[in-house]
Protein backbone atom coordinates (compact mmCIF):
# COMPACT_ATOMS: atom_id res chain seq x y z
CA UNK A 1 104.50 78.12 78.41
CA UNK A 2 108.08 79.16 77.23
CA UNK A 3 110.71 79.86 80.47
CA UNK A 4 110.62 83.37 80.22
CA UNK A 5 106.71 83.19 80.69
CA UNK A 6 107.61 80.74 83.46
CA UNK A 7 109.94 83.38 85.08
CA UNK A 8 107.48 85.79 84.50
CA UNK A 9 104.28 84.13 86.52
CA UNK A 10 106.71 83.60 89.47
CA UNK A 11 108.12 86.96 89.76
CA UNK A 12 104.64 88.21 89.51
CA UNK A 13 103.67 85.14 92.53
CA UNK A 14 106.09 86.28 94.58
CA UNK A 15 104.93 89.71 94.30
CA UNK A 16 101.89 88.95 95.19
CA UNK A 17 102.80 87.00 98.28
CA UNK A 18 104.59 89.94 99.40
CA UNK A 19 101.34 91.99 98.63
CA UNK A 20 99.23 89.48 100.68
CA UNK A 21 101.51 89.93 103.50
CA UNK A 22 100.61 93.84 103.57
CA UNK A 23 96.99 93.16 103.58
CA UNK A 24 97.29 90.41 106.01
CA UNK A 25 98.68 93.20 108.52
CA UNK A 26 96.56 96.01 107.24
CA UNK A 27 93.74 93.48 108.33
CA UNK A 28 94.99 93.42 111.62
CA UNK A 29 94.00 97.03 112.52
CA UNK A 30 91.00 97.24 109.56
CA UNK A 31 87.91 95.57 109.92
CA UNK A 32 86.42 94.69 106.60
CA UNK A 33 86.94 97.32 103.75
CA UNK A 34 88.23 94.59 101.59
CA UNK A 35 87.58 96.49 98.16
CA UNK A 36 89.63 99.61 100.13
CA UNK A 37 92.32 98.39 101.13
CA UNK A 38 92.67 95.90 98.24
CA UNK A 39 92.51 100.07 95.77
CA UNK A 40 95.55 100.79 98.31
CA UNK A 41 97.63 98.32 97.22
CA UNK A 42 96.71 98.73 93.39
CA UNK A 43 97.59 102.56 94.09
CA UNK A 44 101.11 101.61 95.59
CA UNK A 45 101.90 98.73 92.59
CA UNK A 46 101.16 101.38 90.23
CA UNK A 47 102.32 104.37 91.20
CA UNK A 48 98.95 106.52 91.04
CA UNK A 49 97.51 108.62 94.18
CA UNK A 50 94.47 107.72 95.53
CA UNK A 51 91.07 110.13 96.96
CA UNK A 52 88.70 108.70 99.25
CA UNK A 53 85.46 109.52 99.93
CA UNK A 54 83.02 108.83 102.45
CA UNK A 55 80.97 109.69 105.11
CA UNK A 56 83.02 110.53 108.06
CA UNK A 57 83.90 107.19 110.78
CA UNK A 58 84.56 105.22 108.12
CA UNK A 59 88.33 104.35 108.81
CA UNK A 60 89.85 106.30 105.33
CA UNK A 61 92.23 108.05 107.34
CA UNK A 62 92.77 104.95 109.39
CA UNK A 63 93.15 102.74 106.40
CA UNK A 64 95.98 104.92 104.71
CA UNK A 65 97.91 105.48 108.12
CA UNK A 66 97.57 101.97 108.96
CA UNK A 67 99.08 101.55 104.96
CA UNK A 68 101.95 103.62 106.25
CA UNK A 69 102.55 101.77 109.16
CA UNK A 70 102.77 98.00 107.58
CA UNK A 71 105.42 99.76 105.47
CA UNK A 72 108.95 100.98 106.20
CA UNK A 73 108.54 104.15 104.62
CA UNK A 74 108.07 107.95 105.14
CA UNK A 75 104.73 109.05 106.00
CA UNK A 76 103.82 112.63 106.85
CA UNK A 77 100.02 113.69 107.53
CA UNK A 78 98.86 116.96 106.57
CA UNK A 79 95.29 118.03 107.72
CA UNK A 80 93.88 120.45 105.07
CA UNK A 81 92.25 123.91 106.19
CA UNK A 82 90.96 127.10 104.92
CA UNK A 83 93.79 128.99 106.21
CA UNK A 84 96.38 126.29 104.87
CA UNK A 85 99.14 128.09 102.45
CA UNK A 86 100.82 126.16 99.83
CA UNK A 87 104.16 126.81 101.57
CA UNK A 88 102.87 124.72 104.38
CA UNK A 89 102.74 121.90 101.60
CA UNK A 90 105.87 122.18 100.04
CA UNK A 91 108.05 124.51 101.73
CA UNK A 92 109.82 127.85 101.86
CA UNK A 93 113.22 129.33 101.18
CA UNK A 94 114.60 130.53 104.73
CA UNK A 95 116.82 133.77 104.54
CA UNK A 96 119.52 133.94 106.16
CA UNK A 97 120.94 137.81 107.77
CA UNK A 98 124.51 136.40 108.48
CA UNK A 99 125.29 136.01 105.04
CA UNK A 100 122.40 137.01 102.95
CA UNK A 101 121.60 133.10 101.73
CA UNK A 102 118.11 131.50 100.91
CA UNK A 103 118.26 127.98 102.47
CA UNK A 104 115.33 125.87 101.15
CA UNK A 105 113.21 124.48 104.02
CA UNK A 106 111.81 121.16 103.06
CA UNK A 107 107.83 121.10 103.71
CA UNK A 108 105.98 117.63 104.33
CA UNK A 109 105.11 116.46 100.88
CA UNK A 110 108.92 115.43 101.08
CA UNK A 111 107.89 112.03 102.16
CA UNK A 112 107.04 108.33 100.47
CA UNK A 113 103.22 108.37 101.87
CA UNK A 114 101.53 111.59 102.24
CA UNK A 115 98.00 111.63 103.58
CA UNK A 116 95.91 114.90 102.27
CA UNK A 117 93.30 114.67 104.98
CA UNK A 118 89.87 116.26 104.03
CA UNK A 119 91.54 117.60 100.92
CA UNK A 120 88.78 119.80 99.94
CA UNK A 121 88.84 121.90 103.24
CA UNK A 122 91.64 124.13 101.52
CA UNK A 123 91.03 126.46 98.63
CA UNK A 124 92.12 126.22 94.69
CA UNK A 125 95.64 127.80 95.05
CA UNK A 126 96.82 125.66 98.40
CA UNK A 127 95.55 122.18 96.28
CA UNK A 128 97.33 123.31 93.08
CA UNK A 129 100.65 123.42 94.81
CA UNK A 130 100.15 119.36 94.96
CA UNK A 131 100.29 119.53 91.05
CA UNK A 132 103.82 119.73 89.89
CA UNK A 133 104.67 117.06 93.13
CA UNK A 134 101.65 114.54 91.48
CA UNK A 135 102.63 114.76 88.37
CA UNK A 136 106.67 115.36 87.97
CA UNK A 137 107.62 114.16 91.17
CA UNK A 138 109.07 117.07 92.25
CA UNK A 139 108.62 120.69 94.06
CA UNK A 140 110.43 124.16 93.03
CA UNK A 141 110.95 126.02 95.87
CA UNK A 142 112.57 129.22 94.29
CA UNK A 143 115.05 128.51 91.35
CA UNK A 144 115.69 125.28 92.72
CA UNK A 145 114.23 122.29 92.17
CA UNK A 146 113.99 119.14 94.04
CA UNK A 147 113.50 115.46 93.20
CA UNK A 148 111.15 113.67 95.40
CA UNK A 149 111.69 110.26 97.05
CA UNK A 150 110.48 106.84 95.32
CA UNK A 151 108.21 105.80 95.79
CA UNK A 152 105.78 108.73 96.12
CA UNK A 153 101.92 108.52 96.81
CA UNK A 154 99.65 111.43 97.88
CA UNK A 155 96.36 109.60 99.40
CA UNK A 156 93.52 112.26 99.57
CA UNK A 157 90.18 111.79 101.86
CA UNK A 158 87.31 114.03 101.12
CA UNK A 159 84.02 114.02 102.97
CA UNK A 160 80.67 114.35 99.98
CA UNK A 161 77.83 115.55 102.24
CA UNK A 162 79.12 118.23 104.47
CA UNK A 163 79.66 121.19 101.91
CA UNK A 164 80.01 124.26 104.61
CA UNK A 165 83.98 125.24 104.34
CA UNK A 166 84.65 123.37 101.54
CA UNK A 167 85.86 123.32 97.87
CA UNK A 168 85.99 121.72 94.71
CA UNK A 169 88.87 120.19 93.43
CA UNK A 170 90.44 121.36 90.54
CA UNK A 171 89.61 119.28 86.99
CA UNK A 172 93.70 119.54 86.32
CA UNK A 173 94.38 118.06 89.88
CA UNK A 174 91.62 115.58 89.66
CA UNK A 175 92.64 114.52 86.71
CA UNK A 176 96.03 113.23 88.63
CA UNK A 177 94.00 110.79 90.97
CA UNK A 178 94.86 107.41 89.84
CA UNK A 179 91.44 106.44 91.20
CA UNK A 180 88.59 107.80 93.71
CA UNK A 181 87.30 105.17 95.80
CA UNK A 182 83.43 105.28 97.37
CA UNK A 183 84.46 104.29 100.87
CA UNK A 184 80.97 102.39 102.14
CA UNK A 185 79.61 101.39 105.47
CA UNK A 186 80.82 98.14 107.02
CA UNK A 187 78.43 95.10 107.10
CA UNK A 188 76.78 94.36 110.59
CA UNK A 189 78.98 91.32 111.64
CA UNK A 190 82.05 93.69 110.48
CA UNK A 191 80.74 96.41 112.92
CA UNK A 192 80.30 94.19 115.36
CA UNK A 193 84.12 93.09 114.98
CA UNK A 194 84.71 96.85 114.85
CA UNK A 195 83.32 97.31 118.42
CA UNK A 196 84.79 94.10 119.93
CA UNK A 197 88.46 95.25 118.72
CA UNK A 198 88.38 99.09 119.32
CA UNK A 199 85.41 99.61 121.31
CA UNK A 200 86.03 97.15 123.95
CA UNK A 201 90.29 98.86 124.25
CA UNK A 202 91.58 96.41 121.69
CA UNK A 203 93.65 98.71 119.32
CA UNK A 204 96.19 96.96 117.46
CA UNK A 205 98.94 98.62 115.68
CA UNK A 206 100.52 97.26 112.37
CA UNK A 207 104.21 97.05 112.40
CA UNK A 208 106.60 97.33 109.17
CA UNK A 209 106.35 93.96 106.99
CA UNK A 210 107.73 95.41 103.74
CA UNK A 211 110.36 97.93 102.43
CA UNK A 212 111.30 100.31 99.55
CA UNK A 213 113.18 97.12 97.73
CA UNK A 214 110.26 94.80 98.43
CA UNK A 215 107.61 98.27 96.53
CA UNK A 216 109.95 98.42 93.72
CA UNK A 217 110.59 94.89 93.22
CA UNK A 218 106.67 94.14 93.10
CA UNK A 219 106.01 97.39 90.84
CA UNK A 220 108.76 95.62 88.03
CA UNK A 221 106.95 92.38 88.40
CA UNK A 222 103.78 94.21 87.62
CA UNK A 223 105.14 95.70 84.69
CA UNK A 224 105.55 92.31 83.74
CA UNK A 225 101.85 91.00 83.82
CA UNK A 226 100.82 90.47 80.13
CA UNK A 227 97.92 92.88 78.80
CA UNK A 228 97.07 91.58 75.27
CA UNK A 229 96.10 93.62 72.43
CA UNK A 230 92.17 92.63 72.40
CA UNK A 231 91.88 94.01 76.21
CA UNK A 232 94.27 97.08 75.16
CA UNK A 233 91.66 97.82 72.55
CA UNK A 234 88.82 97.01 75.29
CA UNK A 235 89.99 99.81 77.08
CA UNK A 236 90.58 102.09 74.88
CA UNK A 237 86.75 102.00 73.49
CA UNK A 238 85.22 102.26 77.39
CA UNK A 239 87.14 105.67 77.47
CA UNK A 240 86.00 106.66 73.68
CA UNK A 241 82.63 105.52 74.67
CA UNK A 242 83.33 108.35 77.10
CA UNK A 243 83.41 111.04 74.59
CA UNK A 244 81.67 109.90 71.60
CA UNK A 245 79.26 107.88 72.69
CA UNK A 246 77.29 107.81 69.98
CA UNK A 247 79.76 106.07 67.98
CA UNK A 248 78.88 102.73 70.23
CA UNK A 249 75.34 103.15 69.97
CA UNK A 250 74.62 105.09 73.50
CA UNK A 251 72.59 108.04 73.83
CA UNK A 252 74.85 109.93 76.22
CA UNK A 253 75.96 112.40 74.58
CA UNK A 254 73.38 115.42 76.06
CA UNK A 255 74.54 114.38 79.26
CA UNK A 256 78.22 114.23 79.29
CA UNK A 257 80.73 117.90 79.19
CA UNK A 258 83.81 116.49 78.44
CA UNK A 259 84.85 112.51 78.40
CA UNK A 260 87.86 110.97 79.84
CA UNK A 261 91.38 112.19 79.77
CA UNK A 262 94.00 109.66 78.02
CA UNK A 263 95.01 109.51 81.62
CA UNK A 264 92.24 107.31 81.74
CA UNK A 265 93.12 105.07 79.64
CA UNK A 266 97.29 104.66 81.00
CA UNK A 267 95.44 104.31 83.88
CA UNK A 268 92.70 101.63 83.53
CA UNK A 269 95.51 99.43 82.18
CA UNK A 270 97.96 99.68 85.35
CA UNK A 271 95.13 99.96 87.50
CA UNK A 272 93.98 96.32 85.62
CA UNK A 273 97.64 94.94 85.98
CA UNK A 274 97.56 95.31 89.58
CA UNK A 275 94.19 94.00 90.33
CA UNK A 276 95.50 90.72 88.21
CA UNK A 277 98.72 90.44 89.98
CA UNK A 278 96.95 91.03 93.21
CA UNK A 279 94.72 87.49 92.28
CA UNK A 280 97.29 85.73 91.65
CA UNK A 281 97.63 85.92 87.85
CA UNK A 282 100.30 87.08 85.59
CA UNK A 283 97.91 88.58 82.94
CA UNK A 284 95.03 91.07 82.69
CA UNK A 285 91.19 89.37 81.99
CA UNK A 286 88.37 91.87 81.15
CA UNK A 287 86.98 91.12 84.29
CA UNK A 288 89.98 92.75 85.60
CA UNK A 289 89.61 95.77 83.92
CA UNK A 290 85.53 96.15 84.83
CA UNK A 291 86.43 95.60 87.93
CA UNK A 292 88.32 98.70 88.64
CA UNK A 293 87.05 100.90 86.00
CA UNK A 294 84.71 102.76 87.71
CA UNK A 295 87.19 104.11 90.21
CA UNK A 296 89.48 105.02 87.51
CA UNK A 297 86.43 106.80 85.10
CA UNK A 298 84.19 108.12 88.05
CA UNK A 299 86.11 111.87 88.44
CA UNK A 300 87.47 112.29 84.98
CA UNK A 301 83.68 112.18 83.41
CA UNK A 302 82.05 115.52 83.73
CA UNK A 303 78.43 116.04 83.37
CA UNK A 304 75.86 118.72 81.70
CA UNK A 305 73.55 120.50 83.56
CA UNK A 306 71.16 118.16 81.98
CA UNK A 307 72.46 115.19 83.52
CA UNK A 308 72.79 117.33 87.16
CA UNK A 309 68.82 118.01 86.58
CA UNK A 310 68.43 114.24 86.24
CA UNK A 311 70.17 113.29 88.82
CA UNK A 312 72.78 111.64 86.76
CA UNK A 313 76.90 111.12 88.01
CA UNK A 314 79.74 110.38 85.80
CA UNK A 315 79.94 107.29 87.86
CA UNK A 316 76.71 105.93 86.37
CA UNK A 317 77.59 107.17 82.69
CA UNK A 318 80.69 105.40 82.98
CA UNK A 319 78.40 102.17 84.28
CA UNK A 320 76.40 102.55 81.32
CA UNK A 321 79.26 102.61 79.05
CA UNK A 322 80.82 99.28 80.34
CA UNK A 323 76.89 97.56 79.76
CA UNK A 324 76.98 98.57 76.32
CA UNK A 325 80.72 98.51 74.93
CA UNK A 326 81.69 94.64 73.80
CA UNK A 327 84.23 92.63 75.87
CA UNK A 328 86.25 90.80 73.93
C-alpha cells in the first residue's frame, strides 16, 4: 500500500468513527431501523436528499429530527398541506411604505436540515418551489438570489396507502431524491424495546455530537474512497439495463416507460462510497453498490400500464436487473 493510500484509509477511518458516533446517539432515541438510519447518514456523506415512506408510527419523522438533533446544525420542520403556498417554503419579498423597498423575508428552507413532512399532502406548484433549492442550492426570491447554507439536505416523508388529499410527486422533483427508502415495521423484540423506552415515559433526547467541520471533513474523506473502473462500469450497465434491457438479455422492455436518469448513475456511485466508508473500508465492493441500489433506482424507473396491470413496481424491475447484469 503506497503512503498516500495509507493516508487515505485513515482519513476515511476516522470518518467513519465520527459517523459511528452519530448513529451511536441516533440509537439512543431509535429503536432498531438500522438500514434507516444507516440511508441517513449515506444521504448526509453525500450530499443527496432523502424521501421516506411508510406506513404511519413508524418513527420517519422521528428518525430525521432525532438526525437533526445529534447534529449542531439548522433544522427547520415544515408540515406539508393542501393549502401550503410555495412562499411559505421559500419566502417573500416584504414591501416596505416608508420608503418604497422590497426586503426579502427568508422562508424555512433557509436551514442545513429541512424535514418535508408528508410531502405529498401539497399540490404540484408548492413541491416545485423545492426544485431550484434541491438542485442549485439556492432560492430567487424576486431578482435576487440567495445561496443556501452547507451543508443542505431536504428529508421528505410520504405516507403510500392513504391516497385521500394527496398528490404525486413530480418526475423532475423525484428525480432529485438521492434515494427513497421503504421504512418497514420493527421486529417484535425491537417493539418491545420501543414500549419499554417510550411507552413506559422513557424518552430520551439526542444531544449535538458532531458539527459543520466534522460533515465536511467526512464528505472529503468520502470523496476519497477508491471506486475502480470495473465497478464504475458495473454501474453504469444496472442503469442501461434500465433502459435497454434487451441489450443484457432481459425481457423488460414492455414493462418499463422510461429507464433511469444519469442521476442514477452519479448517484449509485456516491451512494456506494458512503455505504463503504460507513463499513469501515476505503473502497467501493459490488456488494456495496447492490446494496443500496434499489433505493437509488426504485423512483427513477417508471412503469407501463402493462406492468401496473401486472402488478409490477420499478422497484422489482430494478431487482430483476441486478439478478441478471454480471458483477465483476
Amino acid at each position: 500500500m503506497s503512503v498516500e493510500a495509507g493516508r487515505a484509509t485513515e482519513r476515511v477511518t476516522r470518518a467513519g468513527e465520527r459517523m459511528d458516533a452519530i448513529r451511536a446517539e441516533i440509537g439512543r432515541v431509535i429503536v432498531g431501523q438500522d438500514a434507516l438510519v444507516k440511508r441517513l447518514l449515506i444521504g448526509l456523506l453525500a450530499d443527496g436528499h432523502l424521501l421516506l415512506e411508510g406506513v404511519p408510527g413508524l418513527a420517519k419523522t422521528l428518525a430525521v429530527r432525532t438526525l437533526a438533533a445529534s447534529l449542531s446544525l439548522s433544522f427547520k420542520r415544515i408540515q406539508f398541506t393542501p393549502d401550503l403556498l410555495p412562499a411559505d417554503l421559500t419566502g417573500t419579498l416584504v414591501f416596505n411604505p416608508r420608503d418604497g423597498s422590497f426586503t426579502a423575508k427568508r422562508g424555512p428552507v433557509f436551514a442545513n436540515l429541512v424535514l418535508a413532512d408528508e410531502i405529498n399532502r401539497a399540490p404540484a406548484k408548492v413541491q416545485s418551489a423545492l426544485l431550484e433549492a434541491m438542485q442549485e442550492r439556492q432560492v430567487t426570491l424576486g431578482e435576487e438570489t440567495h445561496r443556501l447554507e452547507t451543508p443542505f439536505l431536504v428529508l421528505a416523508t410520504q405516507n403510500p396507502i392513504e391516497q385521500e388529499g394527496t398528490y404525486n410527486l413530480p418526475e423532475a422533483q423525484s428525480d432529485r431524491f438521492m434515494m427513497k427508502i421503504k421504512v418497514d415495521y420493527p421486529t417484535r423484540d425491537e417493539e418491545k424495546e420501543i414500549l419499554r423506552r417510550i411507552g413506559m415515559g422513557q424518552i430520551p433526547e439526542a444531544t449535538p455530537v458532531a458539527g459543520r467541520e466534522e460533515i465536511m471533513s467526512a464528505r472529503a474523506a468520502m470523496d476519497e474512497v477508491y471506486v475502480d473502473e470495473k465497478i464504475q462500469d458495473y454501474v453504469i450497465d444496472v442503469v442501461q439495463a434500465t433502459r435497454d434491457p434487451k441489450r443484457f438479455g432481459l425481457d423488460l422492455a414492455h414493462l418499463i416507460a422510461y429507464g433511469a436518469s444519469p442521476r442514477a448513475t452519479l448517484f449509485l456511485v456516491q451512494a456506494a462510497r458512503g455505504h463503504a466508508l460507513l463499513d469501515g473500508r476505503a473502497y467501493v465492493t459490488p456488494e456495496d453498490v447492490k446494496a443500496i441500489a434499489l433505493d437509488v433506482l426504485r423512483h427513477r424507473i417508471h412503469v407501463t400500464y402493462e406492468a401496473e396491470a401486472e402488478e409490477t413496481s420499478g422497484e422489482e424491475i430494478a431487482r430483476r436487473v441486478l439478478e441478471k447484469v454480471r458483477v465483476p
